[in-house]
N, C-alpha and C. Protein backbone atom coordinates (compact mmCIF):
# COMPACT_ATOMS: atom_id res chain seq x y z
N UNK A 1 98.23 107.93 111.27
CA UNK A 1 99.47 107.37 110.76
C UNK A 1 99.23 106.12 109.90
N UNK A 2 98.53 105.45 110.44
CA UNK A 2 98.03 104.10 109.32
C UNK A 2 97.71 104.32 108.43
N UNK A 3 96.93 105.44 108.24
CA UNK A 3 96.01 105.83 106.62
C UNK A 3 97.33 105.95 105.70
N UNK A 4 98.01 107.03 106.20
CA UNK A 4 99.44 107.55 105.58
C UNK A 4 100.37 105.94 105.12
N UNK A 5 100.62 105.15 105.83
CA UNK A 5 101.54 103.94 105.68
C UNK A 5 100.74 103.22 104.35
N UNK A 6 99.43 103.27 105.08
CA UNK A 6 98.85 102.30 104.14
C UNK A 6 98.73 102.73 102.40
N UNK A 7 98.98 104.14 102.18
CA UNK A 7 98.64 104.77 101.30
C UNK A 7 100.13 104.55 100.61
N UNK A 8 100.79 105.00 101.20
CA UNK A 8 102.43 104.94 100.71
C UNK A 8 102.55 103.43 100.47
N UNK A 9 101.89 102.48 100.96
CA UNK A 9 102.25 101.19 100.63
C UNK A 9 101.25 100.80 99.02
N UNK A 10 100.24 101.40 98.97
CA UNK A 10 99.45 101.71 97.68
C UNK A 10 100.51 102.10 96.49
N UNK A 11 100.58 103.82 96.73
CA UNK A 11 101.60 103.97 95.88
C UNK A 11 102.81 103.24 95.25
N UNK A 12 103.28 102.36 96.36
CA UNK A 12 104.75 101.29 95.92
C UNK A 12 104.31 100.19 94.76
N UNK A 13 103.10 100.04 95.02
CA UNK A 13 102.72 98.97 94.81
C UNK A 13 101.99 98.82 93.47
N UNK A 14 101.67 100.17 93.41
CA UNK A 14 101.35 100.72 91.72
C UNK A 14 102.41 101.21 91.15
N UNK A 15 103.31 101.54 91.84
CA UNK A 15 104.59 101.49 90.95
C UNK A 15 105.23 100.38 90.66
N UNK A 16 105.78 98.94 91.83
CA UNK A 16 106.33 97.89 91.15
C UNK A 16 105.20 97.50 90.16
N UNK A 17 104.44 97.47 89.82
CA UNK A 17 102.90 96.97 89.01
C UNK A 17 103.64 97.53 87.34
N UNK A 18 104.00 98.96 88.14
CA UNK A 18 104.13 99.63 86.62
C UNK A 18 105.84 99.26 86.00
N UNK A 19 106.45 99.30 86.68
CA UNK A 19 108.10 98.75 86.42
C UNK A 19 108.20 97.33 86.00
N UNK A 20 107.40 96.33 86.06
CA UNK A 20 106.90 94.95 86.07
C UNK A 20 106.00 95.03 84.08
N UNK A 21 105.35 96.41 84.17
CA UNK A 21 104.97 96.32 82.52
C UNK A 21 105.85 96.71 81.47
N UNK A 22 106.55 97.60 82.15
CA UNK A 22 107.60 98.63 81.56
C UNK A 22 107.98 97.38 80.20
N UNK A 23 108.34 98.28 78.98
CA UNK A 23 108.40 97.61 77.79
C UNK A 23 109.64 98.48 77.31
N UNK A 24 110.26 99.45 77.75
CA UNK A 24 111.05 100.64 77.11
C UNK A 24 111.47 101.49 78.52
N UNK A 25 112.83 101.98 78.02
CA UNK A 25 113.28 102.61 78.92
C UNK A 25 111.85 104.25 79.21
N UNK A 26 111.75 104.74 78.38
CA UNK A 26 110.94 105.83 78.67
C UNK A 26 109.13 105.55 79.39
N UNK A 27 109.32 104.05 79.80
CA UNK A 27 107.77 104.05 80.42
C UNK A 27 108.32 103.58 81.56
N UNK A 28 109.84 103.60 81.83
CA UNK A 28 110.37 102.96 83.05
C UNK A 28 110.32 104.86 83.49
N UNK A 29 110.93 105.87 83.14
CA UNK A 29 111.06 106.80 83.65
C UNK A 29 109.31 107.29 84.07
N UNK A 30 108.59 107.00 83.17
CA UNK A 30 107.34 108.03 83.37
C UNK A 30 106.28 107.36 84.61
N UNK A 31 107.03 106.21 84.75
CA UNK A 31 106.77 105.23 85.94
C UNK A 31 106.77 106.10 87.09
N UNK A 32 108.74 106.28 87.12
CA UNK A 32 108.86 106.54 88.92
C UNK A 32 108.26 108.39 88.46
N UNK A 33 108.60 108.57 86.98
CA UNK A 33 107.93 110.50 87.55
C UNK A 33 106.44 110.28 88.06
N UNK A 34 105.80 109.76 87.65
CA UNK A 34 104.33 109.58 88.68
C UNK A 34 104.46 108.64 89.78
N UNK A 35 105.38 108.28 90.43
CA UNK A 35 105.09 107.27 91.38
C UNK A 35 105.74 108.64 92.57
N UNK A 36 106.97 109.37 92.24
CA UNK A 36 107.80 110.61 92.65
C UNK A 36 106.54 111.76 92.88
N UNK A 37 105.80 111.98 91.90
CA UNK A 37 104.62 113.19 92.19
C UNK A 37 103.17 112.85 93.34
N UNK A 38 103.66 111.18 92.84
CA UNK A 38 102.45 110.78 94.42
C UNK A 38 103.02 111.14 95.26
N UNK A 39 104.13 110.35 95.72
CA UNK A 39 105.09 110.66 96.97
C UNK A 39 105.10 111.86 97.54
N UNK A 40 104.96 112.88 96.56
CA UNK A 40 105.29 114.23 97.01
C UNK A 40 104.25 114.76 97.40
N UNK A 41 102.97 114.76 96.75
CA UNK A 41 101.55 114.73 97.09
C UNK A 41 100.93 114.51 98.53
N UNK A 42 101.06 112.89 98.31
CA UNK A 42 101.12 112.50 99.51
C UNK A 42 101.61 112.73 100.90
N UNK A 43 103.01 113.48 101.10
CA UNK A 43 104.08 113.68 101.85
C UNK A 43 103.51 115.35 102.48
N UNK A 44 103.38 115.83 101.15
CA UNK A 44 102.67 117.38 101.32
C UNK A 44 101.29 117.13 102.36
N UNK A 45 100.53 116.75 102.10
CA UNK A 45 99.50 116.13 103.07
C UNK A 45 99.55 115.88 104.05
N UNK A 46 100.38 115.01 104.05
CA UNK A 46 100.17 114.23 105.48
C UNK A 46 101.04 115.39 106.59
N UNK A 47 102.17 116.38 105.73
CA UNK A 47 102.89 117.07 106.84
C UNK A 47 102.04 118.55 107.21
N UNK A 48 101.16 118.08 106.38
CA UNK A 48 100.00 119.68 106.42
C UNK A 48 99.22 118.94 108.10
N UNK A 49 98.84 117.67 107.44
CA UNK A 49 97.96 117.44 108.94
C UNK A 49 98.39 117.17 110.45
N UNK A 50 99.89 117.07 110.39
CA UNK A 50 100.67 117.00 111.46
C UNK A 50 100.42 118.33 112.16
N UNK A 51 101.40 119.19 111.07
CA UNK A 51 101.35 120.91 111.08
C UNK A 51 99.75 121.49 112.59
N UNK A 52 98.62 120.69 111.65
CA UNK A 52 97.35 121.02 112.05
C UNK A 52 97.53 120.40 113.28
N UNK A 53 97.57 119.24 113.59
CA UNK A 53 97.90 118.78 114.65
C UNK A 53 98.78 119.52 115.55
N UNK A 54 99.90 119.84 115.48
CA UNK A 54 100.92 120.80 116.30
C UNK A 54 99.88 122.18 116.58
N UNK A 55 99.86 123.21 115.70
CA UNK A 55 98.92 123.74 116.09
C UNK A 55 97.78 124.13 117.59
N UNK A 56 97.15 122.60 117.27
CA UNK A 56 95.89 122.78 117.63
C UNK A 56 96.42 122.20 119.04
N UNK A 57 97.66 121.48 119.59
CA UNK A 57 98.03 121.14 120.71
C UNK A 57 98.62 122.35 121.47
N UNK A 58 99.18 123.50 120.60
CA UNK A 58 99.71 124.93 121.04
C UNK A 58 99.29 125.32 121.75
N UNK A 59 97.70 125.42 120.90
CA UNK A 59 96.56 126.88 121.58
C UNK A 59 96.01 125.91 122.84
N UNK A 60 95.59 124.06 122.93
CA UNK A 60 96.00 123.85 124.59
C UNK A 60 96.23 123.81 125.56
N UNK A 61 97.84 124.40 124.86
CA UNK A 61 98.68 124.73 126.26
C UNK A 61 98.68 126.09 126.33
N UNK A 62 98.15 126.88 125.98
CA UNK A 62 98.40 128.48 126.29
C UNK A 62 97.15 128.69 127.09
C-alpha cells in the first residue's frame, strides 16, 4: 500500500509541476490527459495486485 500512495503522490506532484508551467490553455489540458493516463495506469496495477492477493488467500482457505 505505501508503494501505491507514494507513487500517486509522485504523479500529483508532476502534475502540479506541470500546471505551475502551463503557458496556454492546451498545455493545461495535455497536463491532466497525462497526469489522467498515469492515474489509470497506476490504478490498473495496483487493482491487478490486490486481485492477486485475493486469489492467492482463496486457494488458503480451500
Amino acid at each position: 500500500m505505501a508503494n501505491y500512495t507514494s507513487q500517486v503522490n509522485i504523479i500529483h506532484k508532476k502534475f502540479q509541476n506541470a500546471v505551475k508551467r502551463a503557458k496556454s490553455k492546451q498545455s493545461l489540458n495535455k497536463a491532466y490527459s497525462v497526469h489522467k493516463k498515469d492515474h489509470e495506469r497506476l490504478l490498473k496495477l495496483h487493482l491487478r495486485e490486490e486481485i492477486a492477493m485475493i486469489n492467492k488467500a482463496k486457494k488458503k482457505l480451500e
